[in-house]
Protein backbone atom coordinates (compact mmCIF):
# COMPACT_ATOMS: atom_id res chain seq x y z
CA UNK A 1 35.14 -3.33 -106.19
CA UNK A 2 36.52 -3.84 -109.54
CA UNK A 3 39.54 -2.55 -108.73
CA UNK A 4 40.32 -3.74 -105.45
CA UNK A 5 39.74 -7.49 -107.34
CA UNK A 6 42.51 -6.36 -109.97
CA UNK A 7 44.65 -5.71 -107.10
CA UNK A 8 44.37 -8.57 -105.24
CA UNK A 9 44.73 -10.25 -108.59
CA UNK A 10 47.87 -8.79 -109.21
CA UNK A 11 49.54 -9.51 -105.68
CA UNK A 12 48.80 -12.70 -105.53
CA UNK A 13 50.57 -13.20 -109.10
CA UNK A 14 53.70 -11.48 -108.05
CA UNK A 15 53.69 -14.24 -105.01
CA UNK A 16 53.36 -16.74 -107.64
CA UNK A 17 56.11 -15.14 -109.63
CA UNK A 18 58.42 -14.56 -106.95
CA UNK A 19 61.55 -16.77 -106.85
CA UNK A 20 61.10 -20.11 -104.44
CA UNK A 21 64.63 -19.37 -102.76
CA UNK A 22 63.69 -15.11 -102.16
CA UNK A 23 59.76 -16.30 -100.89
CA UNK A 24 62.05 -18.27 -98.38
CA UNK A 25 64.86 -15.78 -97.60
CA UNK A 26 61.66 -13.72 -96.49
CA UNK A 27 59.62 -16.08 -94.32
CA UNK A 28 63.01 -16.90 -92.03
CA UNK A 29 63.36 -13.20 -91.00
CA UNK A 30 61.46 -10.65 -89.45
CA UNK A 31 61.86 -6.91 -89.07
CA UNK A 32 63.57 -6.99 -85.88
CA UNK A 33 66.02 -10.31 -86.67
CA UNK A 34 66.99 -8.57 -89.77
CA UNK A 35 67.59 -5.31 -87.87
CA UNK A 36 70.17 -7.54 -85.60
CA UNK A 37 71.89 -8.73 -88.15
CA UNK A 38 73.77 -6.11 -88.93
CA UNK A 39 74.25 -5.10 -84.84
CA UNK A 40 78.30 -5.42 -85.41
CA UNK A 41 78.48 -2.77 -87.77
CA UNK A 42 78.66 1.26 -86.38
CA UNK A 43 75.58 3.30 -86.60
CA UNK A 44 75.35 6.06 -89.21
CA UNK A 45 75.72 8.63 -86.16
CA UNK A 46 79.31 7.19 -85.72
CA UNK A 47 80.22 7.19 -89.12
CA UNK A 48 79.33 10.79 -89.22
CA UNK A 49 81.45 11.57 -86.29
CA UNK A 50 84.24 10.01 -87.21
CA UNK A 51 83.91 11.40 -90.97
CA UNK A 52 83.33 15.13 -89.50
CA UNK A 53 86.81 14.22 -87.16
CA UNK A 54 88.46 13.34 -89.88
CA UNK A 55 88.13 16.34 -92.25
CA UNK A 56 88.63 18.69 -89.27
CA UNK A 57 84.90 20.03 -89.23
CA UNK A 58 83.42 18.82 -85.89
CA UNK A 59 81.17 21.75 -84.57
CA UNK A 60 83.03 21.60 -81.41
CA UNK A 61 86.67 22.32 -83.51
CA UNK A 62 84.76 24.88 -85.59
CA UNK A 63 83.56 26.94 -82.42
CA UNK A 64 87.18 26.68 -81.03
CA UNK A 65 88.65 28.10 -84.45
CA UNK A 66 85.87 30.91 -84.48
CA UNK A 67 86.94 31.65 -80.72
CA UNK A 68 90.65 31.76 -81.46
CA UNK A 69 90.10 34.01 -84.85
CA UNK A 70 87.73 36.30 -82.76
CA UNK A 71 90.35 36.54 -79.96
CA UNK A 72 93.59 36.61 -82.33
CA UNK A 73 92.94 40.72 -82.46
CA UNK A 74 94.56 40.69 -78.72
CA UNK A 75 97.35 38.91 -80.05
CA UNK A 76 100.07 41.75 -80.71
CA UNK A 77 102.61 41.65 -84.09
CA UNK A 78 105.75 41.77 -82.26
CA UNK A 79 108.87 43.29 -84.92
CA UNK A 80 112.29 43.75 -84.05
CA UNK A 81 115.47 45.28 -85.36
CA UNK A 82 119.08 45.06 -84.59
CA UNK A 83 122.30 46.91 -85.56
CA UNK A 84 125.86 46.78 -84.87
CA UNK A 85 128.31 49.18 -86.17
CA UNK A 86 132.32 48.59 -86.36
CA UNK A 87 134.07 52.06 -87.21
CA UNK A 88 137.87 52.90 -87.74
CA UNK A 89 139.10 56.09 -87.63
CA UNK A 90 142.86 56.74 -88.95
CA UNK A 91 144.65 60.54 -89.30
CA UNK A 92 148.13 61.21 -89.73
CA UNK A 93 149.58 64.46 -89.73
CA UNK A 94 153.35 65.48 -91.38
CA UNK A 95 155.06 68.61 -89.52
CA UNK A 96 155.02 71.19 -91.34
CA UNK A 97 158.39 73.43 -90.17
CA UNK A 98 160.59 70.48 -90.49
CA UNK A 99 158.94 67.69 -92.99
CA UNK A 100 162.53 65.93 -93.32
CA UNK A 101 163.12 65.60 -89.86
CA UNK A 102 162.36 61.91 -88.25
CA UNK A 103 161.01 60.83 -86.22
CA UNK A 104 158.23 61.17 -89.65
CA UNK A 105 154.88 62.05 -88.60
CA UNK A 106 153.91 64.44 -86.49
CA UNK A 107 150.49 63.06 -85.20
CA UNK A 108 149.61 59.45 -85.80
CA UNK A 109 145.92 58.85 -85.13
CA UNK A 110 144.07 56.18 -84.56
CA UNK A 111 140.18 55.46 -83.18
CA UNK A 112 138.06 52.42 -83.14
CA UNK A 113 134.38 52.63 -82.68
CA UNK A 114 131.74 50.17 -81.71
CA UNK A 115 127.86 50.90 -81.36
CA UNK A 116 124.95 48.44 -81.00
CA UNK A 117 121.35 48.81 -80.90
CA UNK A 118 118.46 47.31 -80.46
CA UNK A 119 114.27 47.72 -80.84
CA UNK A 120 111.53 45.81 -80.00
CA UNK A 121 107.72 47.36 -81.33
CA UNK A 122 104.44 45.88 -80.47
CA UNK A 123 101.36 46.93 -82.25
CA UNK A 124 97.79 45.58 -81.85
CA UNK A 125 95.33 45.80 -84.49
CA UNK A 126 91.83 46.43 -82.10
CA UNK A 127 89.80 46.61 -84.74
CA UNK A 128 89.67 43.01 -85.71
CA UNK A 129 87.65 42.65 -82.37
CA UNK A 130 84.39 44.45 -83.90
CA UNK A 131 84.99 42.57 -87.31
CA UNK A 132 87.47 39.71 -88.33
CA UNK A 133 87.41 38.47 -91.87
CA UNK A 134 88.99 35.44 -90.72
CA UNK A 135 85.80 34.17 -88.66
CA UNK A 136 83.86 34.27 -91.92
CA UNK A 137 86.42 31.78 -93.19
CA UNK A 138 85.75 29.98 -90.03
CA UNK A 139 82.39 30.05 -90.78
CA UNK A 140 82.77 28.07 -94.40
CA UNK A 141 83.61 25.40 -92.84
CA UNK A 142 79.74 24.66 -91.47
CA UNK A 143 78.74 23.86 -95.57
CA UNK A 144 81.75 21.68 -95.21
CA UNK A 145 80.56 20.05 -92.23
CA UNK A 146 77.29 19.72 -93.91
CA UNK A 147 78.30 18.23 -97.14
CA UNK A 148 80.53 15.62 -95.18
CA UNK A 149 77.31 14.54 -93.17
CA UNK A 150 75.17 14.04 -96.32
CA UNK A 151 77.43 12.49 -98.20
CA UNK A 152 78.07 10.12 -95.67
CA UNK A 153 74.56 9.77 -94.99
CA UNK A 154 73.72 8.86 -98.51
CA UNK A 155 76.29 6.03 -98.89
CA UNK A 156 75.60 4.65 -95.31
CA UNK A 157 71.97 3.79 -96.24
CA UNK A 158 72.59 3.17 -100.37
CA UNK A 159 74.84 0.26 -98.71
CA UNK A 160 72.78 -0.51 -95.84
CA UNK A 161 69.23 -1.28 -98.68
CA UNK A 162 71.76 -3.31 -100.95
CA UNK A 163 72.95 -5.62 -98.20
CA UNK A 164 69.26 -5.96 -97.32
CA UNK A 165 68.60 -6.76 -100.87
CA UNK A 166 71.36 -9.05 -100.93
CA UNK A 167 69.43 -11.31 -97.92
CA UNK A 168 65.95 -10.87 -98.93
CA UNK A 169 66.44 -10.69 -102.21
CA UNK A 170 69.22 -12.79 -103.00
CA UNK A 171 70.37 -12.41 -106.89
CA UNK A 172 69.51 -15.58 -108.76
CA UNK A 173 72.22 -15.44 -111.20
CA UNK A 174 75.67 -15.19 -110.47
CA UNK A 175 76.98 -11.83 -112.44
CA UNK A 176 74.31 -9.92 -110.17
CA UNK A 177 75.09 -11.38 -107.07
CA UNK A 178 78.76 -10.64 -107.84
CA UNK A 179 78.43 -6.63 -109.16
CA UNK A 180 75.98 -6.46 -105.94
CA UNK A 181 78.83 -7.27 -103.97
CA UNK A 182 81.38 -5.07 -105.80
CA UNK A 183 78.82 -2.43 -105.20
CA UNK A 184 78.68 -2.92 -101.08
CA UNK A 185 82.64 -3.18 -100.96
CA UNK A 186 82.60 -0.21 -103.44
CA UNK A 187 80.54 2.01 -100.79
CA UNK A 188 82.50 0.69 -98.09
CA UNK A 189 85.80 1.68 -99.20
CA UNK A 190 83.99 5.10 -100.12
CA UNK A 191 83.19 4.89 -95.98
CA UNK A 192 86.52 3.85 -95.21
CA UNK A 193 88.20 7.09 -97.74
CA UNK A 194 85.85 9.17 -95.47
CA UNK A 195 86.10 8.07 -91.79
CA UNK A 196 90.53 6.77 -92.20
CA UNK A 197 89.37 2.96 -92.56
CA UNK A 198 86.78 3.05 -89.61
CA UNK A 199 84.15 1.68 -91.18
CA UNK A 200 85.76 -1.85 -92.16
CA UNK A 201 88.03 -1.98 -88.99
CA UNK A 202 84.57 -1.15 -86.87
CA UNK A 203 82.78 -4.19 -88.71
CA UNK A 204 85.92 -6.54 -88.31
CA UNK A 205 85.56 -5.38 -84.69
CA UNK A 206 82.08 -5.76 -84.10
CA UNK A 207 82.08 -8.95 -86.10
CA UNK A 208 84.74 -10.56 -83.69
CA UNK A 209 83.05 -9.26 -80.82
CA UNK A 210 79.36 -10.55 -81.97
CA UNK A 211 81.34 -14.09 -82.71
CA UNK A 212 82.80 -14.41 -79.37
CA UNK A 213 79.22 -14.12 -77.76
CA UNK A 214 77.82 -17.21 -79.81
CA UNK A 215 81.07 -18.76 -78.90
CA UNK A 216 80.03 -18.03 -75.28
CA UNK A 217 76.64 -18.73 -75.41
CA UNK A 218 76.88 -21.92 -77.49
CA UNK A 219 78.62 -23.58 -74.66
């Protein structure tokens, strides 16, 4: 009983303590107002697909690359070669009974010679079907794929409880209200470095759409 009194005790100082302007940030909103607040921004499930499309790691691509280095072994190395010979061929012959006599020569010679070749081999290297090193490279790419979604993860929400904070929360002096805010546009450009800018043109988006309703529905 004792304890259960020091409890109490202490909860109902820290709602004496608490700040007049963050005891009122909290009464305005409830769980499911606050949830809505943030219904213009892109879920964490499309920041991770647009993070694992961007670094090339989507399970879908992956499969495709594991089916194309599986498959490559029916691919044959095609090699060529090709030669073309020129040849001249050039005798002459004096006579030998009467060397002074024109008309000069007895036998002038001459043969030209052209050959050309060609050859085309194909060669296939079967054995690649039964084991490919290359689909274990393939296969690398899932801790990739992995890392890319945690990371991702872990900054979505990090951001996501600091703009929370930010609302119920709200820093009473300025320097903290201002490194909070570094710190949300700091994780958002991380976002944006991850996903090619989707996460701030997504918001700006979203924000313009969610603007043009209360537009609508205020008249």
């Amino acid at each position: 009983m004792i304890r259960t009194h020091l409890i109490l005790m202490a909860l109902v100082a820290g709602s004496l303590l608490a700040s007049p302007s963050e005891a009122q940030a909290q009464k305005q909103w409830t769980e499911k107002s606050l949830i809505a607040f943030f219904d213009h921004e892109p879920t964490v499930q499309q920041v991770q697909d647009k993070a694992i499309r961007y670094y090339q790691v989507h399970p879908s691509h992956i499969r495709r690359l594991r089916r194309n280095a599986t498959l490559k072994a029916l691919v044959p190395s095609i090699s060529g070669e090709f030669s073309n010979d020129l040849t001249t061929l050039k005798r002459l012959m004096d006579d030998g009974l009467y060397p002074n006599l024109p008309p000069g020569y007895k036998e002038n010679e001459r043969v030209n010679g052209d050959s050309m070749g060609w050859r085309i081999q194909a060669s296939w290297a079967l054995d690649r079907l039964v084991f490919n090193a290359e689909v274990l490279d393939v296969q690398s790419l899932i801790g990739i794929l992995d890392g890319v979604v945690r990371e991702v993860t872990t900054i979505y929400y990090i951001r996501r409880r600091l703009q929370i904070d930010m609302i119920l929360r709200p820093p009473t002096d300025l320097a903290t209200r201002i490194s909070q805010r570094i710190r949300i546009e700091e994780l958002t450009g991380l976002l944006d470095a991850m996903t090619g800018n989707f996460m701030t043109r997504s918001v700006k988006e979203g924000q313009k759409k969610k603007n043009m309703k209360k537009g609508k529905g205020g008249k």
